[in-house]
Protein backbone atom coordinates (compact mmCIF):
# COMPACT_ATOMS: atom_id res chain seq x y z
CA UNK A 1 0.00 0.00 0.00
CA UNK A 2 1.33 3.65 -1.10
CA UNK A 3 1.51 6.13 1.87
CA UNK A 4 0.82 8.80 2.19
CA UNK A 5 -3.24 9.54 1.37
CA UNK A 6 -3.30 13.60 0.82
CA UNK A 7 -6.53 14.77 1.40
CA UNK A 8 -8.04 18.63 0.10
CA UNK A 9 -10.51 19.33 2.93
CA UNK A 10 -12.93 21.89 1.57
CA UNK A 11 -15.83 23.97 3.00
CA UNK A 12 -18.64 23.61 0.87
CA UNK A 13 -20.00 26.67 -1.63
CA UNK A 14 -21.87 29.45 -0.67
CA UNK A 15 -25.66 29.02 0.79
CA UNK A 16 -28.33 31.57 0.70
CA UNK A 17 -27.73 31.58 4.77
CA UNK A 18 -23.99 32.17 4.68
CA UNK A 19 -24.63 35.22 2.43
CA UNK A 20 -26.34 36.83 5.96
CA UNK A 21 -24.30 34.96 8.37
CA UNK A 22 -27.31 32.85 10.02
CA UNK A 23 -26.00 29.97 11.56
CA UNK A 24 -26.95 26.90 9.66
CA UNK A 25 -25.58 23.68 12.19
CA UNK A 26 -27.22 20.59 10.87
CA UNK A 27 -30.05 22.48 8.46
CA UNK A 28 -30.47 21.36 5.45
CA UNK A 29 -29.94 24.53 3.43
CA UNK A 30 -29.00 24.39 -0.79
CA UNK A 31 -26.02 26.05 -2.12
CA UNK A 32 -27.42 29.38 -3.71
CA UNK A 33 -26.19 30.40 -7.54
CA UNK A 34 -22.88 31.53 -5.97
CA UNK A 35 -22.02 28.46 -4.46
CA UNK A 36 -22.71 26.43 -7.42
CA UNK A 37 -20.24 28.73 -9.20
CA UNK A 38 -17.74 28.39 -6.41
CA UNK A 39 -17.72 24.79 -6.32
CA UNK A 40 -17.06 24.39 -10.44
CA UNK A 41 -14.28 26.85 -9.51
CA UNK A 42 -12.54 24.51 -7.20
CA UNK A 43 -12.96 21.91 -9.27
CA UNK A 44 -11.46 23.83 -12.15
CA UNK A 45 -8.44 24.49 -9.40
CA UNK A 46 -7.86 21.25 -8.70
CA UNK A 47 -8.19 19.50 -11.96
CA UNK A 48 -5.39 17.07 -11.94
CA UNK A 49 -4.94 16.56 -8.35
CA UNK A 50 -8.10 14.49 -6.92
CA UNK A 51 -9.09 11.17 -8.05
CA UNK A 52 -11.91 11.15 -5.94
CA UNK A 53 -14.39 12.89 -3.87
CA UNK A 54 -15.89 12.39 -0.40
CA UNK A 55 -18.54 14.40 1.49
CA UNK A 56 -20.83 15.17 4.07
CA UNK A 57 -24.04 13.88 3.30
CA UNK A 58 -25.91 17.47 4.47
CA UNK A 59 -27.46 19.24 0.99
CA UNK A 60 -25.07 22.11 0.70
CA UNK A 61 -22.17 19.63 0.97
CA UNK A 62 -23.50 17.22 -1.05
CA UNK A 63 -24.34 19.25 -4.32
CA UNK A 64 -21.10 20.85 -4.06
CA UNK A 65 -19.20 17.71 -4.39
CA UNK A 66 -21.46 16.39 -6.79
CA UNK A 67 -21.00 19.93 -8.82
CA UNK A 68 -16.97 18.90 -8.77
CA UNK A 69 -17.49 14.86 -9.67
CA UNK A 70 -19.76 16.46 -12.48
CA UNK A 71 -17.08 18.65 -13.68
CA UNK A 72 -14.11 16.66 -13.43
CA UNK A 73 -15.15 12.72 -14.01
CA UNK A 74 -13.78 11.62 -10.58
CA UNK A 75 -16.23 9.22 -8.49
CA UNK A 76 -17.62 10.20 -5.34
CA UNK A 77 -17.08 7.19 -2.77
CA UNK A 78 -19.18 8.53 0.15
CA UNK A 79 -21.62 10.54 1.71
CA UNK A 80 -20.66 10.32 5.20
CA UNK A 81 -22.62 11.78 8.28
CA UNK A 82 -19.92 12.08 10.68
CA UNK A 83 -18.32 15.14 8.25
CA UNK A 84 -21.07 16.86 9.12
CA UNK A 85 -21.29 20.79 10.78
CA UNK A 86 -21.42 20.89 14.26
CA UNK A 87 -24.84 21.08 15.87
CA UNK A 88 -25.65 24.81 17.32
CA UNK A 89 -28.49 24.23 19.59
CA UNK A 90 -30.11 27.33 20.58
CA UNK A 91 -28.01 29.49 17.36
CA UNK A 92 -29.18 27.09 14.50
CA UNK A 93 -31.13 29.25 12.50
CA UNK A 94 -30.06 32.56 13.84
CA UNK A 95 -27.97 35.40 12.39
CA UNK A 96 -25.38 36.61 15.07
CA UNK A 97 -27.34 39.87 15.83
CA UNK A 98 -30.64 37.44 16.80
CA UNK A 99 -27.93 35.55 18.49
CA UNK A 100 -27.15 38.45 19.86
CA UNK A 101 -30.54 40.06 20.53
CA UNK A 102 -32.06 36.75 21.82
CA UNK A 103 -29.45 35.01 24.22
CA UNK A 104 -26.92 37.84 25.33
CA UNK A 105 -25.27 36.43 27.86
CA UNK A 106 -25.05 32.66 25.83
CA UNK A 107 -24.00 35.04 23.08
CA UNK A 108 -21.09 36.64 25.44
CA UNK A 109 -19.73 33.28 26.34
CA UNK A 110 -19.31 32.69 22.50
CA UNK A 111 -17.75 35.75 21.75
CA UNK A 112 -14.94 34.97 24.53
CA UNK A 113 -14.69 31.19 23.33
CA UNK A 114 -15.92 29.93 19.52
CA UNK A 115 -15.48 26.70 20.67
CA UNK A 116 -18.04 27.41 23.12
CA UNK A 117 -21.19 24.95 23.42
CA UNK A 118 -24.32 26.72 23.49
CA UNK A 119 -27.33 25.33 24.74
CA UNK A 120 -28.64 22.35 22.80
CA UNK A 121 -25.07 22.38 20.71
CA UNK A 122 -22.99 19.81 20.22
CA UNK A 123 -19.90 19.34 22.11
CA UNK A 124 -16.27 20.21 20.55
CA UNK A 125 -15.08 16.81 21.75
CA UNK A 126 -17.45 14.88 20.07
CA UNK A 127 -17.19 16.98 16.58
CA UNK A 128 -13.34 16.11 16.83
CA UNK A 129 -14.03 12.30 17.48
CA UNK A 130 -16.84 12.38 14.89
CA UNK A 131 -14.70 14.75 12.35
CA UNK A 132 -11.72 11.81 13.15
CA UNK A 133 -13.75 9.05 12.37
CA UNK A 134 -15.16 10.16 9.49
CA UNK A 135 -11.71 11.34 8.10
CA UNK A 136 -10.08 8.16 8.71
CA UNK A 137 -13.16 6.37 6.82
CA UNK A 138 -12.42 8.46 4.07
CA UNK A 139 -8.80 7.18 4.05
CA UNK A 140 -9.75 3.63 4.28
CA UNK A 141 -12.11 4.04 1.80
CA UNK A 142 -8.94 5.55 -0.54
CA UNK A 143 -6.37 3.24 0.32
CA UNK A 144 -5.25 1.35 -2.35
CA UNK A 145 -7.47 2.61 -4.77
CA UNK A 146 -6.41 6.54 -4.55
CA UNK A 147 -4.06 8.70 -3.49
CA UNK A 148 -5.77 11.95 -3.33
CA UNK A 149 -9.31 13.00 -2.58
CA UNK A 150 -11.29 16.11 -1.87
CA UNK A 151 -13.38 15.72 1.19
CA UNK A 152 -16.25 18.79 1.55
CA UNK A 153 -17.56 19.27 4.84
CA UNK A 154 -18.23 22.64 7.09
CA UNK A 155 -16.42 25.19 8.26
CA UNK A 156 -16.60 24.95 11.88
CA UNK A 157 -16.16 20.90 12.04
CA UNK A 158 -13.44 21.58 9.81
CA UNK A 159 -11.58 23.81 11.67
CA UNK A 160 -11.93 22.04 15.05
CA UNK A 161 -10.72 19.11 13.60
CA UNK A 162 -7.15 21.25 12.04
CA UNK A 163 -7.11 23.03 15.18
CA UNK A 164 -5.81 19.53 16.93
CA UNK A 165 -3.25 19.18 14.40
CA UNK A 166 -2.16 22.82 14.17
CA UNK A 167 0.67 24.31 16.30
CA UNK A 168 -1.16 27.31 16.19
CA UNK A 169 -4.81 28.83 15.38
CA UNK A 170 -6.67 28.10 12.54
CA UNK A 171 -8.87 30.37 10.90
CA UNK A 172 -12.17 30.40 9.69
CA UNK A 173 -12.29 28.57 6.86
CA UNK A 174 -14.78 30.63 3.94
CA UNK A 175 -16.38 28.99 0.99
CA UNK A 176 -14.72 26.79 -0.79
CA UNK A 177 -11.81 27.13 0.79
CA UNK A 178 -9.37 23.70 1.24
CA UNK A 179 -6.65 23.33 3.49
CA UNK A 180 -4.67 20.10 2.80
CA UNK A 181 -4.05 17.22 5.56
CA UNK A 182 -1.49 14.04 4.83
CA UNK A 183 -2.33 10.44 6.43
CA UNK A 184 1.43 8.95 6.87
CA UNK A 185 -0.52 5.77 7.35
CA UNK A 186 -0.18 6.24 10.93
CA UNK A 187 -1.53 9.40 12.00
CA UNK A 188 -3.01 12.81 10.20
CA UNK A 189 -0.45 15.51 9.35
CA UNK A 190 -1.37 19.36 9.03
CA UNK A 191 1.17 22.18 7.97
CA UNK A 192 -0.92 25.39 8.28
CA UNK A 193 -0.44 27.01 4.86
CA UNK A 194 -0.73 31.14 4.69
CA UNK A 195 -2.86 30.99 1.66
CA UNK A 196 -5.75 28.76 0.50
CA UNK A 197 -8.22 28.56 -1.70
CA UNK A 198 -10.61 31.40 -1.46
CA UNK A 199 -12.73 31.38 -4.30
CA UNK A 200 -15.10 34.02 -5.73
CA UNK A 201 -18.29 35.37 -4.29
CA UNK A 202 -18.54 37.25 0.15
């Protein structure tokens, strides 16, 4: 077996709820004109690098990748529920100023802490576990077979899962925007990179 697996891990495009900044969790919100565009981009950016495609099996992630398997020819092996976003409890559905407006003090302790679980949210331990497991099916699913993949998931589960790897923060990660991990066959390796993909579109 050829080591190591590189993996492009990639926010999904642009929703009609990201354009306000309303917290979408585990809604089931489509990918808006914008984020259809954005996700041919990528695709377009990483023609000749991914031989396959793996995704969170939530709508916004799931047209996106099908958007890149379309564009490129590559197959797309899963549609995995533990990629998923984190849950947000109370916040799910909100923009931050009804966040804000509604829960102040919940609100405060988020402000202070992004990690922070609100009420009804999901903890960060268990979107790292979750985010690992489904990462590492992904992997096992390539092995063998591929040697690169794009994985599309969310922004938040995303970046809790780098932050364990990272030696320092990681940032939010926009739309259709892919930081790339390597599996060693042992363990998950992250170099933070300055730049990434930021495609077009707020």
């Amino acid at each position: 077996m050829t080591w190591p697996i590189r993996l492009y891990l990639a926010r999904h495009g642009r929703t009609p709820w990201n354009e306000v900044g309303r917290f979408q969790g585990r809604t089931d919100v489509p990918l808006d004109p914008v984020g259809r565009s954005q996700a041919a981009e990528l695709a377009e950016l990483l023609r000749g690098r991914i031989e396959a495609v793996v995704s969170s099996d939530l709508l916004r992630a799931r047209e996106s990748a099908q958007i890149v398997c379309e564009v490129l020819g590559v197959p797309l092996l899963a549609l995995d529920p533990d990629l998923r976003e984190r849950g947000y409890g109370v916040f799910e559905g909100l923009t931050r100023h009804e966040c804000m407006q509604k829960h102040p003090e919940i609100w405060a302790a988020r402000e202070r802490d992004r990690n922070y679980q609100p009420p009804g949210g999901e903890p960060h331990a268990l979107v790292v576990e979750r985010m690992q497991r489904g990462l590492m099916n992904a992997v096992e699913r390539l092995a063998g077979r591929h040697r690169t993949a794009l994985v599309i998931g969310h922004g938040s589960a995303l970046r809790m899962f780098l932050e364990g790897l990272s030696p320092r923060p990681v940032g939010s990660i926009g739309n259709m925007e892919y930081r790339e991990v390597l599996h060693d066959g042992r363990r998950f390796l992250y170099e933070p990179q300055e730049t990434s993909a930021l495609l077009a579109g707020p």
